[in-house]
C-alpha atoms as a PDB file:
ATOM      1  CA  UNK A   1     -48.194  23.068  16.816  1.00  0.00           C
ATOM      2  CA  UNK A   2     -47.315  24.402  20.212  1.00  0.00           C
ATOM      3  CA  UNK A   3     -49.102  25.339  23.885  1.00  0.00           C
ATOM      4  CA  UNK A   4     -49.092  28.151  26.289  1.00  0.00           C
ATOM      5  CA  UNK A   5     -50.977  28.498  29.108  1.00  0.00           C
ATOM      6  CA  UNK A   6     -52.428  32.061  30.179  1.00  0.00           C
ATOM      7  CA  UNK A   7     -52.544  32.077  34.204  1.00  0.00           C
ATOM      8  CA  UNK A   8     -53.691  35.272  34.855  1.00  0.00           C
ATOM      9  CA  UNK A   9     -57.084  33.830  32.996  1.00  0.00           C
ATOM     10  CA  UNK A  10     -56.921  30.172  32.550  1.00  0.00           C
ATOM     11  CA  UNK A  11     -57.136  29.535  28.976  1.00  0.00           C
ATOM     12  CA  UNK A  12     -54.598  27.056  27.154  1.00  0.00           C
ATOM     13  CA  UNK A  13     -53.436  28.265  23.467  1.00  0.00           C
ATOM     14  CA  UNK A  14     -52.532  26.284  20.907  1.00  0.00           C
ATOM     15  CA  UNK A  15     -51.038  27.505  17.767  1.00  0.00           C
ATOM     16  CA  UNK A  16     -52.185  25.923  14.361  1.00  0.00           C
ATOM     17  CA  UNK A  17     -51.253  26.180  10.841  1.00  0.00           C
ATOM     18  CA  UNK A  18     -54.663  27.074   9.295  1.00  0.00           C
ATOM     19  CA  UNK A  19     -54.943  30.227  10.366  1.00  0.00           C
ATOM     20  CA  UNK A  20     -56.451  30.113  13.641  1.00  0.00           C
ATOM     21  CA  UNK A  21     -55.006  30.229  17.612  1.00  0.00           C
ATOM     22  CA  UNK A  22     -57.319  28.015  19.199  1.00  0.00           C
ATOM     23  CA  UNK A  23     -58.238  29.376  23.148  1.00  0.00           C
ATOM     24  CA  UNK A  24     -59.660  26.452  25.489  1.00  0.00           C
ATOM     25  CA  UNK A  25     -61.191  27.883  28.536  1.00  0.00           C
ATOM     26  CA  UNK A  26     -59.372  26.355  31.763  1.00  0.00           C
ATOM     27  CA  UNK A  27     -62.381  27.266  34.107  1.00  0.00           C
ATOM     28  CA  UNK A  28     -65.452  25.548  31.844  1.00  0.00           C
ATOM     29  CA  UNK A  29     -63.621  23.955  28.286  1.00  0.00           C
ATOM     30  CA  UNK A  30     -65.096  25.861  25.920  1.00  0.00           C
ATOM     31  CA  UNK A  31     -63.095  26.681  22.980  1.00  0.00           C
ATOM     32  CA  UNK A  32     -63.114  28.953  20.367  1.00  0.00           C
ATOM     33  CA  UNK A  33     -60.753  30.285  17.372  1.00  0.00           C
ATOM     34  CA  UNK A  34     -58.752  33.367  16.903  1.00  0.00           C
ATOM     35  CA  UNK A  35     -58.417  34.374  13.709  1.00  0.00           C
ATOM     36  CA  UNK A  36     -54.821  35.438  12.702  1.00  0.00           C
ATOM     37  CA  UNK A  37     -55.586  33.967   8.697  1.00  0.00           C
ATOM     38  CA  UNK A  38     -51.358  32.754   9.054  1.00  0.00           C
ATOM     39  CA  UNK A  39     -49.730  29.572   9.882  1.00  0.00           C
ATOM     40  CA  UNK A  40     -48.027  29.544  13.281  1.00  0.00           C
ATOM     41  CA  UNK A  41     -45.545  27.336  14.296  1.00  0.00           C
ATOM     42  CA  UNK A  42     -44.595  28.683  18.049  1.00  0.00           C
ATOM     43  CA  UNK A  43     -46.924  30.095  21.037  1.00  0.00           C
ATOM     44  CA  UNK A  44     -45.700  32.234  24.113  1.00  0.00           C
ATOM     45  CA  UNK A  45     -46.961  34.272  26.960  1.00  0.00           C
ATOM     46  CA  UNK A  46     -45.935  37.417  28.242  1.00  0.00           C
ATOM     47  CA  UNK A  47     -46.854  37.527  32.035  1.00  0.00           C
ATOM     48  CA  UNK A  48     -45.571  41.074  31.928  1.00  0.00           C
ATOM     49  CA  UNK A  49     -48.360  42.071  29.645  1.00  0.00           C
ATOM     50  CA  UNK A  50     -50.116  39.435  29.955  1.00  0.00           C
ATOM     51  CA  UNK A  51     -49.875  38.826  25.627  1.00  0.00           C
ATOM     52  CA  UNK A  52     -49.845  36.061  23.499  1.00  0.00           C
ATOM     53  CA  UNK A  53     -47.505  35.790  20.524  1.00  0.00           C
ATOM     54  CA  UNK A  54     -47.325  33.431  17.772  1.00  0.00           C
ATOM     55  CA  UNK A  55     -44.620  33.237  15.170  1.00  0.00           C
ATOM     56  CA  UNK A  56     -45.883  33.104  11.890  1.00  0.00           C
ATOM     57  CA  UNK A  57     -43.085  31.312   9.547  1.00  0.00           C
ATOM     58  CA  UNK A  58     -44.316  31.724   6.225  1.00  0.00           C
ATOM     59  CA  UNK A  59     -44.427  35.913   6.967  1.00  0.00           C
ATOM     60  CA  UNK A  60     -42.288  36.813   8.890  1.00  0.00           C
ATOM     61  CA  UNK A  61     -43.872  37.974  11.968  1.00  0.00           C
ATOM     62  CA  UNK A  62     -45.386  37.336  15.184  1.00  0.00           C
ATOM     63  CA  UNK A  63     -49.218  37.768  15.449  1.00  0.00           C
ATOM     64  CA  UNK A  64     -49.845  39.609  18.755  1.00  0.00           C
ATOM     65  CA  UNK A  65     -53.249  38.214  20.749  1.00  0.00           C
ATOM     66  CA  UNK A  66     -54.440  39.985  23.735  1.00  0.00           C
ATOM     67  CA  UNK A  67     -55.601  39.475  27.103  1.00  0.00           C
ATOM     68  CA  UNK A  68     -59.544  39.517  25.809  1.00  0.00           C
ATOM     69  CA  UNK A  69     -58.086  36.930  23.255  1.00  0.00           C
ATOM     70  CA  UNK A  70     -58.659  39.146  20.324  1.00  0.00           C
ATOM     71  CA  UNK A  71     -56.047  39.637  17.751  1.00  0.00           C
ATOM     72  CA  UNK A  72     -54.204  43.268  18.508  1.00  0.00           C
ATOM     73  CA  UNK A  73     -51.588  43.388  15.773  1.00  0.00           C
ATOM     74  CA  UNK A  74     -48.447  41.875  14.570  1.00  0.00           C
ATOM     75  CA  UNK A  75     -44.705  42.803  14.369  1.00  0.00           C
ATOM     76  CA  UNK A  76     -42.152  41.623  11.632  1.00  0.00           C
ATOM     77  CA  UNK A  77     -39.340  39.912  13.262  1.00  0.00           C
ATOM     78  CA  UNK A  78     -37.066  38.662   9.964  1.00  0.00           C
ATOM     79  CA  UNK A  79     -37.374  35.491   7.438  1.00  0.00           C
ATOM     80  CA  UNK A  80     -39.313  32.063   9.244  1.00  0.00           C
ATOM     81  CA  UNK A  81     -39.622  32.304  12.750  1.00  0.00           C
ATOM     82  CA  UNK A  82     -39.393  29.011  14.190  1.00  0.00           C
ATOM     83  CA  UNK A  83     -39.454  29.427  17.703  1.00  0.00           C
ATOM     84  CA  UNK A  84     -39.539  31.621  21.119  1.00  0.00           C
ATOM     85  CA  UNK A  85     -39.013  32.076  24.988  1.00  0.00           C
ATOM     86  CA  UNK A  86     -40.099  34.841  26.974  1.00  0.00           C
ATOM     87  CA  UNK A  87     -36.957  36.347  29.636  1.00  0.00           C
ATOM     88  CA  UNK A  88     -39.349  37.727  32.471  1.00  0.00           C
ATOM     89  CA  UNK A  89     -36.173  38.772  33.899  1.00  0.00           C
ATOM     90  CA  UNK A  90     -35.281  41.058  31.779  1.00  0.00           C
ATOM     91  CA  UNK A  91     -38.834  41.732  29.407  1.00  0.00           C
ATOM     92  CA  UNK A  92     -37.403  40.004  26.152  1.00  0.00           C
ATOM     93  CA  UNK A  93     -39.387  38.108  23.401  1.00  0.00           C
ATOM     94  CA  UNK A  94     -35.949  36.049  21.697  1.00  0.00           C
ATOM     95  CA  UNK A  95     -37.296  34.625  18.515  1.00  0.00           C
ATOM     96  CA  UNK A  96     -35.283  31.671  16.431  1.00  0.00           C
ATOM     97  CA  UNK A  97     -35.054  32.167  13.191  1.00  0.00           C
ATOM     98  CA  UNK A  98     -34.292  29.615  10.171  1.00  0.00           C
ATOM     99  CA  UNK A  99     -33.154  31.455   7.810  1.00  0.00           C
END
């Protein structure tokens, strides 16, 4: 459903709604899944902390995916987040909800 690009590594993220983040390596392709076993809608990263976040709209929570690309943790954020930008001025994560 939505892109980010990681450019402290060079992978491209895409958010799905089967449960998955898919990573695409920017230096040779390859792709592989990251489990999160939600629907997300939205993608952003961090270049702070260099994280990935996903908003998960049928729980209520962003799925957190490191650096590595492995699945950290998750934090709830209120009913069907829709979508979010990342303020590197100021180190805020805003997150749209629908509801």
């Amino acid at each position: 459903m939505g892109l980010t690009f990681d450019p402290a590594n060079q992978n491209i993220y895409g958010a799905t709604l089967n449960g998955k983040v898919v990573c695409i390596s920017g230096k040779t392709l390859a792709e592989h899944d990251i489990r999160t076993d939600v629907s997300s809608n939205a993608i952003v990263y961090d270049p702070l902390n260099k994280d990935i976040y996903t908003s998960n709209v049928c729980e209520g929570n962003l799925s957190i995916i490191s650096n590595t690309s492995q699945l950290v943790g998750s934090v709830s954020v209120g009913s069907r987040p829709t979508s979010m930008v990342f303020d590197p001025h100021n180190d805020y994560l805003y997150v749209e909800n629908s509801q």
